[in-house]
PDB file of N, CA and C in Angstrom:
ATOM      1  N   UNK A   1     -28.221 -39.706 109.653  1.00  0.00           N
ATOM      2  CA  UNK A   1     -26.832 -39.740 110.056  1.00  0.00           C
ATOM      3  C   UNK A   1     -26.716 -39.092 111.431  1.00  0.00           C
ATOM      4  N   UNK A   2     -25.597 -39.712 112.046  1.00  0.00           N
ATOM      5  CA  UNK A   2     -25.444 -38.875 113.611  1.00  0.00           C
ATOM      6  C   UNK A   2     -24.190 -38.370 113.565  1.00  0.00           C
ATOM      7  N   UNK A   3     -24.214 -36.700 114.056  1.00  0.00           N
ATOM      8  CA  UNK A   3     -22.654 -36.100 114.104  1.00  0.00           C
ATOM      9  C   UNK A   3     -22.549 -36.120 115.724  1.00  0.00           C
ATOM     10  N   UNK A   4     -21.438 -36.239 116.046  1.00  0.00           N
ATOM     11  CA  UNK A   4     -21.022 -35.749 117.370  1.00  0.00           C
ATOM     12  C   UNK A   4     -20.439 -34.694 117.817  1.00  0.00           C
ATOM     13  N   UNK A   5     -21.007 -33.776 118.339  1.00  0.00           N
ATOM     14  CA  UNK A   5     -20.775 -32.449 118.764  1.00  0.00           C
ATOM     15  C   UNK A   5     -20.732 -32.190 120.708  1.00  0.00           C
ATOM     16  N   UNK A   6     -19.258 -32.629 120.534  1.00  0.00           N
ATOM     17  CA  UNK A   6     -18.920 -32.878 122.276  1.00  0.00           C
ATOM     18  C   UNK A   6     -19.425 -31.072 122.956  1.00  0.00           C
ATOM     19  N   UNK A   7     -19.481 -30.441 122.294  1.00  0.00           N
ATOM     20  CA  UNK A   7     -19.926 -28.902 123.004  1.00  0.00           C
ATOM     21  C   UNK A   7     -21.430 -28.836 123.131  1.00  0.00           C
ATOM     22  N   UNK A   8     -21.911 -30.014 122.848  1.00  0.00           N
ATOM     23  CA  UNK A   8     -23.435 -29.963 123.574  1.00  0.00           C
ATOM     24  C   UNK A   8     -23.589 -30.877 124.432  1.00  0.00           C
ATOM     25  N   UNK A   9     -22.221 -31.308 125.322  1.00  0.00           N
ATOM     26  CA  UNK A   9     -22.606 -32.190 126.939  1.00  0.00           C
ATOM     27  C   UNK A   9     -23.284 -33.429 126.020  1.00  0.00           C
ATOM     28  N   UNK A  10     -24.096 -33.690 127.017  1.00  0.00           N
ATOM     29  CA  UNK A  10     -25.147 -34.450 127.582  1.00  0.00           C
ATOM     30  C   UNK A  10     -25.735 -35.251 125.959  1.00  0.00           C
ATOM     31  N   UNK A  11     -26.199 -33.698 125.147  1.00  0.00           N
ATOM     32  CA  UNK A  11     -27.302 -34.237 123.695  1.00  0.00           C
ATOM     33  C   UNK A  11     -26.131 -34.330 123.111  1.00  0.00           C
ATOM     34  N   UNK A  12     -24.534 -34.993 122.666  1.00  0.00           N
ATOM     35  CA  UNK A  12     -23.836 -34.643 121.659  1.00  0.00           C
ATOM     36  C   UNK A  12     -23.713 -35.256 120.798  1.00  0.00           C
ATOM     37  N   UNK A  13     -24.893 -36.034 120.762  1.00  0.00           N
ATOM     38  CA  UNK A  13     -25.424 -36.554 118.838  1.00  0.00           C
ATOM     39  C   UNK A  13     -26.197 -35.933 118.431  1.00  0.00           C
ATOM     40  N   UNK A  14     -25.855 -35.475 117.302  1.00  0.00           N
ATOM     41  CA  UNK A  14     -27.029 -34.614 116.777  1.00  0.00           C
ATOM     42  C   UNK A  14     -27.133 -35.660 115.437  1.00  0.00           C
ATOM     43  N   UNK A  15     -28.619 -35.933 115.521  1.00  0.00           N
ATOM     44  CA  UNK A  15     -29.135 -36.862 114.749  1.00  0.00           C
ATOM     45  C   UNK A  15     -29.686 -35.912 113.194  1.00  0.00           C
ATOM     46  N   UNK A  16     -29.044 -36.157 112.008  1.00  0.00           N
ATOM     47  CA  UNK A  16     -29.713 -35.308 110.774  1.00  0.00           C
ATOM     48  C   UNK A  16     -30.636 -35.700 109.977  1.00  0.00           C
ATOM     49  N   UNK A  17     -31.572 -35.520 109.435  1.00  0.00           N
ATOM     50  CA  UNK A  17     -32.392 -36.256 108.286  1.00  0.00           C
ATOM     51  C   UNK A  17     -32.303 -35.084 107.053  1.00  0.00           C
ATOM     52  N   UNK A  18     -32.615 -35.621 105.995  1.00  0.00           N
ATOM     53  CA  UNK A  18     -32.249 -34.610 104.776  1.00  0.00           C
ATOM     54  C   UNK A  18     -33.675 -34.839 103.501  1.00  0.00           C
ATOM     55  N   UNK A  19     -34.397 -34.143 103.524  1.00  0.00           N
ATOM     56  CA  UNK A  19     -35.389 -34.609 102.397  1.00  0.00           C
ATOM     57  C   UNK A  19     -35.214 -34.053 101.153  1.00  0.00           C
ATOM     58  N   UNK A  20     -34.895 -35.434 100.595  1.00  0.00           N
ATOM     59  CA  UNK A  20     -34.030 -35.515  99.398  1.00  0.00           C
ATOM     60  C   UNK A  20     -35.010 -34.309  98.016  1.00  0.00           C
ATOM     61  N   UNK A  21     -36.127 -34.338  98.253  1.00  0.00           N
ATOM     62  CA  UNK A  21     -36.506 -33.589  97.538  1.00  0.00           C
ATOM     63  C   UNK A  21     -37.165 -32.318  97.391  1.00  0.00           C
ATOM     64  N   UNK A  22     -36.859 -31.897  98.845  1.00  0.00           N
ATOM     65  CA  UNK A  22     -37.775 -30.345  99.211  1.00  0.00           C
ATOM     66  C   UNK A  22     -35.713 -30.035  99.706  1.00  0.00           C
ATOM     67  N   UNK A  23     -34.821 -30.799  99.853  1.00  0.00           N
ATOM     68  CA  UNK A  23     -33.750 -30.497 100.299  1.00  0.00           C
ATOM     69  C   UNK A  23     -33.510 -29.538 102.268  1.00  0.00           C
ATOM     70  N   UNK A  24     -34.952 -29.974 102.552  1.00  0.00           N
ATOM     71  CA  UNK A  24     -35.282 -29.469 103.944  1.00  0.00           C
ATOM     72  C   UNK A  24     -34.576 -30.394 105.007  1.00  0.00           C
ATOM     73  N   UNK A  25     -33.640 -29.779 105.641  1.00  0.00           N
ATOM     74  CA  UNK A  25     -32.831 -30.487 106.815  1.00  0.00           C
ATOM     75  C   UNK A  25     -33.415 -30.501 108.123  1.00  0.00           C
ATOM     76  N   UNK A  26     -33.443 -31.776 108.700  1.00  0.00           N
ATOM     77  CA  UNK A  26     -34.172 -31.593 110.407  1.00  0.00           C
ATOM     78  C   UNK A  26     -32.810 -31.965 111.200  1.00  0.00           C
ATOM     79  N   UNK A  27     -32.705 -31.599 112.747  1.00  0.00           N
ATOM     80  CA  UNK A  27     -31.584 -32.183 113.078  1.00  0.00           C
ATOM     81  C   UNK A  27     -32.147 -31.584 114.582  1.00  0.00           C
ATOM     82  N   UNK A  28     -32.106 -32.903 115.302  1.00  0.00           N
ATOM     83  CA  UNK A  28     -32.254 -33.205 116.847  1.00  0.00           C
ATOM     84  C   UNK A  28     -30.756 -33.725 117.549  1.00  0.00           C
ATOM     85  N   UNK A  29     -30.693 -33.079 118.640  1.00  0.00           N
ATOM     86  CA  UNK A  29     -29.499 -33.269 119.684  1.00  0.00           C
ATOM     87  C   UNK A  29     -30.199 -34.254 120.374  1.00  0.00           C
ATOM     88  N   UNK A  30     -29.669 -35.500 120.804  1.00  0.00           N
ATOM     89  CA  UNK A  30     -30.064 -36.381 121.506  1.00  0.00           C
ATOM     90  C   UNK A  30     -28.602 -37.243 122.524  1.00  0.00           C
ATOM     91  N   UNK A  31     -28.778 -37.785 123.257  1.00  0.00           N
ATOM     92  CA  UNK A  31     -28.452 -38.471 124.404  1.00  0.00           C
ATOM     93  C   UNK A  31     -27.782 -39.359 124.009  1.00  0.00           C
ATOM     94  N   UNK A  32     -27.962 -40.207 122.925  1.00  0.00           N
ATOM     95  CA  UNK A  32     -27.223 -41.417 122.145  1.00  0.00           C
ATOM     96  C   UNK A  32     -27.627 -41.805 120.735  1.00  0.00           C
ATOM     97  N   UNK A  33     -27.338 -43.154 120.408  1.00  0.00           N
ATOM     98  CA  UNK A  33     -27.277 -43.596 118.984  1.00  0.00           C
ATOM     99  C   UNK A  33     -28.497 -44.367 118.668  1.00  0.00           C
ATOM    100  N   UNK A  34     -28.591 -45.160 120.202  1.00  0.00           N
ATOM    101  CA  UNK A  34     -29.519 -46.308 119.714  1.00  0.00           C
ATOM    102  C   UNK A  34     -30.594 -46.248 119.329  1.00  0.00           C
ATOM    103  N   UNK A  35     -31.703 -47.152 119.016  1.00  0.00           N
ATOM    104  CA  UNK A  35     -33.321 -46.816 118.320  1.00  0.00           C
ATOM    105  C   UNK A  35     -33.982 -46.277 119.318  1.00  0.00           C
ATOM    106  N   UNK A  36     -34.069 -46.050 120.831  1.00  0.00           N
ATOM    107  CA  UNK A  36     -34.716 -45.118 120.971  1.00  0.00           C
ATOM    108  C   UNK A  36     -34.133 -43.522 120.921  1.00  0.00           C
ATOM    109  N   UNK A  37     -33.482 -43.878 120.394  1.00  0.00           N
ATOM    110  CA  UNK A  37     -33.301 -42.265 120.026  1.00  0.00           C
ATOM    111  C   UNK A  37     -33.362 -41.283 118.628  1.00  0.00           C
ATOM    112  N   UNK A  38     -33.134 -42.726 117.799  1.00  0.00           N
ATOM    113  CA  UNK A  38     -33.563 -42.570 116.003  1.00  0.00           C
ATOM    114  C   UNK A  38     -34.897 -42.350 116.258  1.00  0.00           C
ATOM    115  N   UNK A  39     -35.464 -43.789 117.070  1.00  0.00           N
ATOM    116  CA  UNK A  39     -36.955 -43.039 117.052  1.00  0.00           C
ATOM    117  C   UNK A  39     -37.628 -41.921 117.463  1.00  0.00           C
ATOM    118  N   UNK A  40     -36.910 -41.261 118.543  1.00  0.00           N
ATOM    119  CA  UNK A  40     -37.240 -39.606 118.732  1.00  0.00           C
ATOM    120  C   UNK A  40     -37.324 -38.635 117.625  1.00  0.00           C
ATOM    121  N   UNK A  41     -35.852 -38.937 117.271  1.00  0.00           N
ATOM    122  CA  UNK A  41     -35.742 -37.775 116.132  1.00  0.00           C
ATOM    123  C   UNK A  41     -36.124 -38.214 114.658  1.00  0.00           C
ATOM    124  N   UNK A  42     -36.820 -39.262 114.892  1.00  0.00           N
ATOM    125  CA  UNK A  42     -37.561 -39.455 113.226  1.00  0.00           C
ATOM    126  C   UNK A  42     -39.288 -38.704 113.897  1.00  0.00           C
ATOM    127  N   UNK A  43     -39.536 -39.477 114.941  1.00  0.00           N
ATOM    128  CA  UNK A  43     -41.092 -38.616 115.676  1.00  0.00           C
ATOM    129  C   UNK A  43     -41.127 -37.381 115.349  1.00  0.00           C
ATOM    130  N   UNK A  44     -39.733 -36.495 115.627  1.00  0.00           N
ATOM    131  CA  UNK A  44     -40.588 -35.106 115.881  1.00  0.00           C
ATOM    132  C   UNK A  44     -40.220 -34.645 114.474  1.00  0.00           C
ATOM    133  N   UNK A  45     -39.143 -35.502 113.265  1.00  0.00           N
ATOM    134  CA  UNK A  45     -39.201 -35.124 111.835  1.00  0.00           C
ATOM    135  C   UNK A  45     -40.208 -35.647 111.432  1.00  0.00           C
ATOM    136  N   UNK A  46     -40.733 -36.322 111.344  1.00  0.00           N
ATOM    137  CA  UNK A  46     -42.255 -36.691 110.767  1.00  0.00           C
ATOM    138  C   UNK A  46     -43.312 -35.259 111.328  1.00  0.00           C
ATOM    139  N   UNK A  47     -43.593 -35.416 112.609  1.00  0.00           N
ATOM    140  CA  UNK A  47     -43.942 -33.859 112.979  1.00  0.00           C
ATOM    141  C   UNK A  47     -44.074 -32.732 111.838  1.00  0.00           C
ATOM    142  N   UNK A  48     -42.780 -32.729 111.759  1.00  0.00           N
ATOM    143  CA  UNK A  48     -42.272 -31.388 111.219  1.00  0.00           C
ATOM    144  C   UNK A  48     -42.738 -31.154 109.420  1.00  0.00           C
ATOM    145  N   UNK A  49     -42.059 -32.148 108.870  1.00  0.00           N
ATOM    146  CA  UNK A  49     -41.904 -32.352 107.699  1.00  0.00           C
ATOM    147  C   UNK A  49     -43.018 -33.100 107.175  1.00  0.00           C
ATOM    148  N   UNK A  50     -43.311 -34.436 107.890  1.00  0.00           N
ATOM    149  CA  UNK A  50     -44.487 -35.176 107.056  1.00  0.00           C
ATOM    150  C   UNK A  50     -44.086 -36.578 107.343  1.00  0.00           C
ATOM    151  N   UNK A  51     -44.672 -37.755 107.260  1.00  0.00           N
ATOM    152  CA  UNK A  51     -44.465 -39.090 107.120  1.00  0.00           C
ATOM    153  C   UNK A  51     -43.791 -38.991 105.980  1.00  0.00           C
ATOM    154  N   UNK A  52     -42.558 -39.661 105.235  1.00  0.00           N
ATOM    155  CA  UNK A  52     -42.036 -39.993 104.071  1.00  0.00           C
ATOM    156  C   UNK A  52     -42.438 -41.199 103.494  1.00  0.00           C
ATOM    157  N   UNK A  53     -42.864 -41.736 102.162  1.00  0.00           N
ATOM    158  CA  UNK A  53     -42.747 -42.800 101.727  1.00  0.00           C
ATOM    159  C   UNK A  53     -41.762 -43.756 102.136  1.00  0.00           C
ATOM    160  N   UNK A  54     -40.707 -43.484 102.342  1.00  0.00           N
ATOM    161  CA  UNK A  54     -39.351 -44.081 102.453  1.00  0.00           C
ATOM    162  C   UNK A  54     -38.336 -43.516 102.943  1.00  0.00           C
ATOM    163  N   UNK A  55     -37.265 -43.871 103.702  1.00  0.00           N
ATOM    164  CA  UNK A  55     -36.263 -43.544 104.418  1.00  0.00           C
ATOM    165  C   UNK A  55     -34.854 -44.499 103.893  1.00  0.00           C
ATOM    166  N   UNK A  56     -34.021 -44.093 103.261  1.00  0.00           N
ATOM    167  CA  UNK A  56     -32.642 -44.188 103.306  1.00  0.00           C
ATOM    168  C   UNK A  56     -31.464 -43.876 104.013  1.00  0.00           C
ATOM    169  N   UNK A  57     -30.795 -45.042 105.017  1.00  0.00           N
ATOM    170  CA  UNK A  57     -30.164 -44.807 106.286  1.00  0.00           C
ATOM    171  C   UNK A  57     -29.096 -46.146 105.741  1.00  0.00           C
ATOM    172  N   UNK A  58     -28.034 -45.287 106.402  1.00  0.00           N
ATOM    173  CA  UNK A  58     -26.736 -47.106 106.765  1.00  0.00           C
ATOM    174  C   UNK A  58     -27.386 -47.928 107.474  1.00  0.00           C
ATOM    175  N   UNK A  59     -26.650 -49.300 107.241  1.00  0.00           N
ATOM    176  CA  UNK A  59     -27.005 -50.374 108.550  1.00  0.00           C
ATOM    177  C   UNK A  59     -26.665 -50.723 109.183  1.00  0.00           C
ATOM    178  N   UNK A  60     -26.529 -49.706 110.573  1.00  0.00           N
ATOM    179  CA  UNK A  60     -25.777 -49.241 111.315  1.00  0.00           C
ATOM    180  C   UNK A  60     -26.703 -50.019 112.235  1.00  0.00           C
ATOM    181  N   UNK A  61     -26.253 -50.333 113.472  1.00  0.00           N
ATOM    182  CA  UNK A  61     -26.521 -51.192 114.495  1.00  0.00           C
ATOM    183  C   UNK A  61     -28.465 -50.790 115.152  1.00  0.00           C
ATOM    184  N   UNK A  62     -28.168 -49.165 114.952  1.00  0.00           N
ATOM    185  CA  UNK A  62     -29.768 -48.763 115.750  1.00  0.00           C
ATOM    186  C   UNK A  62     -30.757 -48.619 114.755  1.00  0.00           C
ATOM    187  N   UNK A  63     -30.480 -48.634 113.297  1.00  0.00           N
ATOM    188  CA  UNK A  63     -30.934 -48.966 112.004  1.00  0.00           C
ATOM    189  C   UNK A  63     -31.288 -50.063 111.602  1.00  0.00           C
ATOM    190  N   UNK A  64     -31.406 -51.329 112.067  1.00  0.00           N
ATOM    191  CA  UNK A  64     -31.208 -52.461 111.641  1.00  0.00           C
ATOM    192  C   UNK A  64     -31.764 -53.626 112.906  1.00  0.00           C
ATOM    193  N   UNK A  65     -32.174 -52.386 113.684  1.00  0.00           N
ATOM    194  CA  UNK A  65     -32.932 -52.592 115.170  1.00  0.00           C
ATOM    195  C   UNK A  65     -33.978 -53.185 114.765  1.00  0.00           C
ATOM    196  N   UNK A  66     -34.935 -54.296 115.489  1.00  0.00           N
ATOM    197  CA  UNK A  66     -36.184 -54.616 115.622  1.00  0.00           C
ATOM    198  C   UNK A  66     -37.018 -53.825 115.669  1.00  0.00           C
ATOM    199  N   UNK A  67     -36.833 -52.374 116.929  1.00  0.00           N
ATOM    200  CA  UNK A  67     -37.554 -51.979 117.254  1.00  0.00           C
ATOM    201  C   UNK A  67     -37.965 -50.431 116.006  1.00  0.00           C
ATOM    202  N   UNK A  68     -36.711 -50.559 115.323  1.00  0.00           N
ATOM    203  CA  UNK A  68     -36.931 -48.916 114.307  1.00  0.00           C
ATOM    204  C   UNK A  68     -37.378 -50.064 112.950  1.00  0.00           C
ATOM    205  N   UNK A  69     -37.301 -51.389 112.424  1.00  0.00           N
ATOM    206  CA  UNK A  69     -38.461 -52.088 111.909  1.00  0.00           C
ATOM    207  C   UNK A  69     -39.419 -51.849 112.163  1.00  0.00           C
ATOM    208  N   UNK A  70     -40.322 -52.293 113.381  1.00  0.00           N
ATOM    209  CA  UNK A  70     -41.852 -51.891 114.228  1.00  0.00           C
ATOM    210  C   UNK A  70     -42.097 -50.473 113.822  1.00  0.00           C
ATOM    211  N   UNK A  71     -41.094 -49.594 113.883  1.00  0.00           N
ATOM    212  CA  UNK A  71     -41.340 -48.394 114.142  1.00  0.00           C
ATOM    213  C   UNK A  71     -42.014 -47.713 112.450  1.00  0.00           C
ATOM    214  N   UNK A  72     -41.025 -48.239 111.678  1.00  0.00           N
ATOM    215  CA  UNK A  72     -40.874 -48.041 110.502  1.00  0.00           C
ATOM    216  C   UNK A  72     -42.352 -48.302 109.747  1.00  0.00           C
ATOM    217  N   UNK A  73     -42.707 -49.914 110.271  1.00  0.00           N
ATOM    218  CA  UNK A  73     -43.764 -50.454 109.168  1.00  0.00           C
ATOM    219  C   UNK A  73     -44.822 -49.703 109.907  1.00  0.00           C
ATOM    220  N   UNK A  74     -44.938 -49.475 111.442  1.00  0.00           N
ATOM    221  CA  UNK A  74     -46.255 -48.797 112.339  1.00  0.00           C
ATOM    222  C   UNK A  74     -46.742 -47.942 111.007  1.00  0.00           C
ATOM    223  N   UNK A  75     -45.736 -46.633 110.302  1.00  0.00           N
ATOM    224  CA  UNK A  75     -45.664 -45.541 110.277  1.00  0.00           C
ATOM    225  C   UNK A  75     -45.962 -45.671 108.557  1.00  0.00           C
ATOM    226  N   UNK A  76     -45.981 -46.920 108.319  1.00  0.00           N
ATOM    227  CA  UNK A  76     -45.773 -47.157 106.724  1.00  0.00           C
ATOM    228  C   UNK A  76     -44.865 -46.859 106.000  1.00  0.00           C
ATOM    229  N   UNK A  77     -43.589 -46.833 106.084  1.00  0.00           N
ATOM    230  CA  UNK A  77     -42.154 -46.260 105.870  1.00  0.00           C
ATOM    231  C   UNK A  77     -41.630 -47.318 105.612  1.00  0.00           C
ATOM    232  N   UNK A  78     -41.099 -47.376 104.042  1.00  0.00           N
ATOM    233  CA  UNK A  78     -40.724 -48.263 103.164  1.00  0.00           C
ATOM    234  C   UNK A  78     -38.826 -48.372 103.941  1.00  0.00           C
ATOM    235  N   UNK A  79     -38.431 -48.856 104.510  1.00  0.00           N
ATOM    236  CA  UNK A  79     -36.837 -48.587 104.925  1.00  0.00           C
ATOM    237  C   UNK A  79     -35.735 -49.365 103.878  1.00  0.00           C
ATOM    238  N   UNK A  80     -35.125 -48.028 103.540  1.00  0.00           N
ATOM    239  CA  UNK A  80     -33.800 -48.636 102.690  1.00  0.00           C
ATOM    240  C   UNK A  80     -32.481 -48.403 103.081  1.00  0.00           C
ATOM    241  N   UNK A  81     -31.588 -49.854 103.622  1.00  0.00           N
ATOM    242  CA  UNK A  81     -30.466 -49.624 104.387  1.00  0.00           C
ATOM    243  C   UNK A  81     -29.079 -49.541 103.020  1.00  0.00           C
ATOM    244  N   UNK A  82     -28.189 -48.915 103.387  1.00  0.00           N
ATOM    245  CA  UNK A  82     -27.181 -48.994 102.392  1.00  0.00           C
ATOM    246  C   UNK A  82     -25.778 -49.338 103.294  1.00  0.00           C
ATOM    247  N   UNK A  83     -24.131 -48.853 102.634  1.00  0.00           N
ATOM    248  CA  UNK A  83     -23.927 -49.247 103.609  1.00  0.00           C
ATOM    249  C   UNK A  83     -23.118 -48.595 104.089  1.00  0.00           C
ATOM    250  N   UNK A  84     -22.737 -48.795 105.957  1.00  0.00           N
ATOM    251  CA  UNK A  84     -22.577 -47.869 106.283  1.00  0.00           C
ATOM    252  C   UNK A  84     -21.175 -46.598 106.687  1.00  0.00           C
ATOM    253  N   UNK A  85     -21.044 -45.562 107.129  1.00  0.00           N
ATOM    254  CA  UNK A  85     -20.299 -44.752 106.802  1.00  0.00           C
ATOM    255  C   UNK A  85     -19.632 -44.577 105.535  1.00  0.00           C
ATOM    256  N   UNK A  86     -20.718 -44.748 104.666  1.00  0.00           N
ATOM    257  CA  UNK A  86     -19.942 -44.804 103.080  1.00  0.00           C
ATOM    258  C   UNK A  86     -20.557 -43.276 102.043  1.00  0.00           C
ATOM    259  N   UNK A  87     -19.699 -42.813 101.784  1.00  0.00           N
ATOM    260  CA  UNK A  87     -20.003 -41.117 101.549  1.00  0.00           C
ATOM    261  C   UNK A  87     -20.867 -41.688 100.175  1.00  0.00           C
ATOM    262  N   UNK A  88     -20.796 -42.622  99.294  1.00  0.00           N
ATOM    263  CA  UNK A  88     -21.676 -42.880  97.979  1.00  0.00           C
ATOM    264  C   UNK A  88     -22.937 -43.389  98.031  1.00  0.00           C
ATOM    265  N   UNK A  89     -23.121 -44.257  99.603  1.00  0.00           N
ATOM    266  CA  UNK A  89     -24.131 -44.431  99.867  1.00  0.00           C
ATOM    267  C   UNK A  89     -25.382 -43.496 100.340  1.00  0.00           C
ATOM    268  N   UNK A  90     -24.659 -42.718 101.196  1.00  0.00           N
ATOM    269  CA  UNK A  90     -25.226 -41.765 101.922  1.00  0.00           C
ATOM    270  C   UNK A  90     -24.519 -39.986 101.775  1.00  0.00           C
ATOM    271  N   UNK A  91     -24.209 -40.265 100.366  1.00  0.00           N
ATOM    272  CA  UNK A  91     -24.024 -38.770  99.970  1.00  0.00           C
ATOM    273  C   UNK A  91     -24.320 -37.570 100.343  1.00  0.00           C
ATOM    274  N   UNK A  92     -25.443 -37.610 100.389  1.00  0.00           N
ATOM    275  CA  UNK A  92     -26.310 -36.267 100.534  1.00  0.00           C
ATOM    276  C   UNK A  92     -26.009 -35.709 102.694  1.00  0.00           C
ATOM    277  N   UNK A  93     -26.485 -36.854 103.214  1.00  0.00           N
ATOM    278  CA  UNK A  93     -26.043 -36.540 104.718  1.00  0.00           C
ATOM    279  C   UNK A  93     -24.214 -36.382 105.163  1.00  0.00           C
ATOM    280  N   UNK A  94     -23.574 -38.124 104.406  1.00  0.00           N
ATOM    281  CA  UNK A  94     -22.169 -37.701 104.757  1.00  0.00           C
ATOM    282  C   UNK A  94     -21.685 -36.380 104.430  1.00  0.00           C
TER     283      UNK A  94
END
């Protein structure tokens, strides 16, 4: 999920990931929405946390990208889109 936080200028998306089962939160300030920027802040959460089996995200325009597909299967990351800005879908981040 991406929040917008206009008091960080420049990075004021802050991009969140949530692992649903260690309940460990990552969250990168970035520049914008689109896939290269999901793909940043999934890079340095993989980093951090680990490759995931699978990722659950809306299908939101930079989600649903060609290039975060490529990115996804590179990495072996099963992708599951739901839908989007919907608090039942994406409970745990909304």
């Amino acid at each position: 999920d991406v929040t917008h936080v206009q008091e960080f200028g420049r990075l004021k998306y802050v991009h969140v990931s949530i692992d649903t089962y260690s309940k460990y939160v990552w969250a990168t300030a970035q520049a914008g929405e689109k896939a290269l920027h999901v793909i940043r802040h999934l890079t340095s959460c993989f980093a951090v946390m680990g490759v995931p089996r699978e990722i659950k995200t809306d299908n939101g325009p930079a989600y649903t990208s060609k290039k975060i597909s490529q990115f996804m299967r590179m990495w072996g990351v099963r992708h599951i889109t739901g839908i989007p800005n919907s608090p039942t879908g994406q409970a745990v981040v909304e």
